[in-house]
C-alpha atoms as a PDB file:
ATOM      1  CA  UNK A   1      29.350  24.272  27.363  1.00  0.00           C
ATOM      2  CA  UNK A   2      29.197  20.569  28.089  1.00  0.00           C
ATOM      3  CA  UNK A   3      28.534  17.964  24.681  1.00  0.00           C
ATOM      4  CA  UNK A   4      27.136  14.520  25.796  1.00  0.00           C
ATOM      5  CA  UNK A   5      27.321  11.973  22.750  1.00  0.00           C
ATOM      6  CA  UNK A   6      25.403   8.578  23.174  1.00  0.00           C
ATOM      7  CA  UNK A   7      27.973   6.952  20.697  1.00  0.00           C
ATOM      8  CA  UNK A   8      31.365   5.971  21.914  1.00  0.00           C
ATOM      9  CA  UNK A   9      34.650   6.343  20.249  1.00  0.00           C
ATOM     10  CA  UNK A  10      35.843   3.574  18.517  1.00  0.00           C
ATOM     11  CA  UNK A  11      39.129   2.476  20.626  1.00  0.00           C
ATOM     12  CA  UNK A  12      42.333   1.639  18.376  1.00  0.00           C
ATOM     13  CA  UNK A  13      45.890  -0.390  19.979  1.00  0.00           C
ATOM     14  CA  UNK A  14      48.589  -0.785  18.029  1.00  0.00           C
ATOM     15  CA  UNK A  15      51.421  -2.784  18.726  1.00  0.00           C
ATOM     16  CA  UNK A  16      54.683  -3.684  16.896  1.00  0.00           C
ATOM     17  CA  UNK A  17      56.796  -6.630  17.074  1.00  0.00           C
ATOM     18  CA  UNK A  18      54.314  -8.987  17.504  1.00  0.00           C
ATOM     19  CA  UNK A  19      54.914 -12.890  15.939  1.00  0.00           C
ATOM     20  CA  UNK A  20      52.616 -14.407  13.271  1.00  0.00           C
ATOM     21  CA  UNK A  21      52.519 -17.015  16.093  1.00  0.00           C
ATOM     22  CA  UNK A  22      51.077 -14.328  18.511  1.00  0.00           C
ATOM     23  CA  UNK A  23      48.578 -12.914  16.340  1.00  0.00           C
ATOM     24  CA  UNK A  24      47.046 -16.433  15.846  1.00  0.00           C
ATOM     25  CA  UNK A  25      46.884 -17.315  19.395  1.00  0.00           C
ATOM     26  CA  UNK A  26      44.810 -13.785  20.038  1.00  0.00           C
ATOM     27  CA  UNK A  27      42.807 -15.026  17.000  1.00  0.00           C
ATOM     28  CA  UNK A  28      42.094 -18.146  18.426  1.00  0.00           C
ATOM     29  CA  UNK A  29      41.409 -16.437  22.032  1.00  0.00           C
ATOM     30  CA  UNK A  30      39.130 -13.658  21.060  1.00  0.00           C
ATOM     31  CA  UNK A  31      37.240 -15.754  18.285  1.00  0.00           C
ATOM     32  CA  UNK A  32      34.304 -15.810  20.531  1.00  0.00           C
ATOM     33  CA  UNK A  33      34.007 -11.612  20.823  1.00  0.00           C
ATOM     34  CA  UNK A  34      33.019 -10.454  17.697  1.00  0.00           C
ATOM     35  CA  UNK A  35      33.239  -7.065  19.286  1.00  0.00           C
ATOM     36  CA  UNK A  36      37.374  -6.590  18.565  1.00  0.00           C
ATOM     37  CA  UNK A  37      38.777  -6.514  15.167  1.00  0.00           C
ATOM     38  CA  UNK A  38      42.540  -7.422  14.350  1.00  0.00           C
ATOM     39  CA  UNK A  39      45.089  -6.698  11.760  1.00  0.00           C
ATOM     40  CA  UNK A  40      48.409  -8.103  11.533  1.00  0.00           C
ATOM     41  CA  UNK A  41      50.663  -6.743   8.505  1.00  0.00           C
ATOM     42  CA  UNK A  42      54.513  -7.569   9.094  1.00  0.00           C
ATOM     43  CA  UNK A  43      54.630  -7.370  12.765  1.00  0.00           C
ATOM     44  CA  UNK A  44      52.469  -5.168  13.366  1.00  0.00           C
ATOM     45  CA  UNK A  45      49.159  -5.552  15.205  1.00  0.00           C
ATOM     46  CA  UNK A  46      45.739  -3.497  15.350  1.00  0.00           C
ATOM     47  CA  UNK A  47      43.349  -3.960  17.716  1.00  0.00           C
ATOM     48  CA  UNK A  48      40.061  -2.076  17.123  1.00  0.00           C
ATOM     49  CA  UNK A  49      36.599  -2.221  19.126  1.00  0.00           C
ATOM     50  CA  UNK A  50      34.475  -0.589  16.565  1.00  0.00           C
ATOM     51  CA  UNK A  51      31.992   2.052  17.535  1.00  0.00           C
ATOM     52  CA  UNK A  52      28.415   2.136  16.635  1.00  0.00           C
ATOM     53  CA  UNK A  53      29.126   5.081  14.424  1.00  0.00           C
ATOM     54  CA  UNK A  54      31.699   3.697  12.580  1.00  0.00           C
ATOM     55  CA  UNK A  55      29.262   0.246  11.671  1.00  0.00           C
ATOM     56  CA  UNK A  56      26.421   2.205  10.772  1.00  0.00           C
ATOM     57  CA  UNK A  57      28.937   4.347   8.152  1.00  0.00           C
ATOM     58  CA  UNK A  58      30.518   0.502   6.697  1.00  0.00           C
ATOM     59  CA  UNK A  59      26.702  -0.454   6.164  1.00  0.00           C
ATOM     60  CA  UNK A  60      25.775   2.718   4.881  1.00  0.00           C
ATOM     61  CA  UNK A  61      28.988   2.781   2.051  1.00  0.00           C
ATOM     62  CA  UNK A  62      28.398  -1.085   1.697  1.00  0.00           C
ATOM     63  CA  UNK A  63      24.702  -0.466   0.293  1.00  0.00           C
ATOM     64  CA  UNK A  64      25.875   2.573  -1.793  1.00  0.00           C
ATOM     65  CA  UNK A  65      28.776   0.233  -3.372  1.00  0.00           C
ATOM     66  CA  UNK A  66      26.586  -2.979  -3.914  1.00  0.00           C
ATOM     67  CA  UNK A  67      23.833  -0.009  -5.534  1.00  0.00           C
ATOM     68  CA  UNK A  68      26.711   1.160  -7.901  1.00  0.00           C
ATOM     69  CA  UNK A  69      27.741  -1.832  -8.827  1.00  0.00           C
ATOM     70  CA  UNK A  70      24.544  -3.096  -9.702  1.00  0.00           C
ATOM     71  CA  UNK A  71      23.670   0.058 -11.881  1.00  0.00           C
ATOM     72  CA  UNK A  72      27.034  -0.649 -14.047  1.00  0.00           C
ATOM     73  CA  UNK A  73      26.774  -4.056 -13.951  1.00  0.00           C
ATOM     74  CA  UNK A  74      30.208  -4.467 -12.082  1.00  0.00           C
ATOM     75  CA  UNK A  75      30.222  -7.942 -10.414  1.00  0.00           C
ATOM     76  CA  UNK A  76      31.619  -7.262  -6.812  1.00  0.00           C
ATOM     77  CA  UNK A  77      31.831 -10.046  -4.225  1.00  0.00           C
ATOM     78  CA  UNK A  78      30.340  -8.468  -0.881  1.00  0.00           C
ATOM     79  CA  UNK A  79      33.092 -10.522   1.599  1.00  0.00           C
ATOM     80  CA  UNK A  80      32.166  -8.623   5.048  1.00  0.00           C
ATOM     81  CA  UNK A  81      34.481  -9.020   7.487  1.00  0.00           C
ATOM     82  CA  UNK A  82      36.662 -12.143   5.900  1.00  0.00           C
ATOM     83  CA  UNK A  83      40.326 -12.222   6.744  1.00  0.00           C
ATOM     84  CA  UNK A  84      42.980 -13.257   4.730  1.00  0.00           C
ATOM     85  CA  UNK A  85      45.874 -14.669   6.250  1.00  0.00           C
ATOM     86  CA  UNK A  86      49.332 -14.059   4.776  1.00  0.00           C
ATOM     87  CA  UNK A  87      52.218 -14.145   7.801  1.00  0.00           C
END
């Protein structure tokens, strides 16, 4: 039995022993694709290309978190995809 899915995996690269340096340079180079994510912590690097799947779960949680926080009057400051930069 064959399974045919119309959503693709998400595809993950790690890589270690990578400069601050470096990981700014990729920054800088892939600002314009909006498609990759990266995550630098201590040398190490992420590189994920999200799937479809995996957005429409972040928006899904995101509404039910924002909903939550409204009903117990929790302030919560809905940041999306900022990056904080600590080398």
């Amino acid at each position: 039995m064959t399974s045919n899915t119309l959503i693709q995996p998400e595809e993950i690269i790690h890589l270690s022993g990578i400069s601050w340096q470096t990981y700014e340079t990729l920054l800088a180079e892939l600002s314009y694709s909006r498609r990759l994510r990266l995550t630098y912590s201590r040398g190490n690097l992420e590189i994920m290309a999200p799937s479809p799947e995996h957005e429409i779960y972040k928006k899904t949680m995101g509404r039910f978190v924002e909903t939550l926080a409204e009903e117990l009057n929790i302030r919560i400051y809905p940041l999306g995809s900022t990056t904080f930069k600590r080398p």
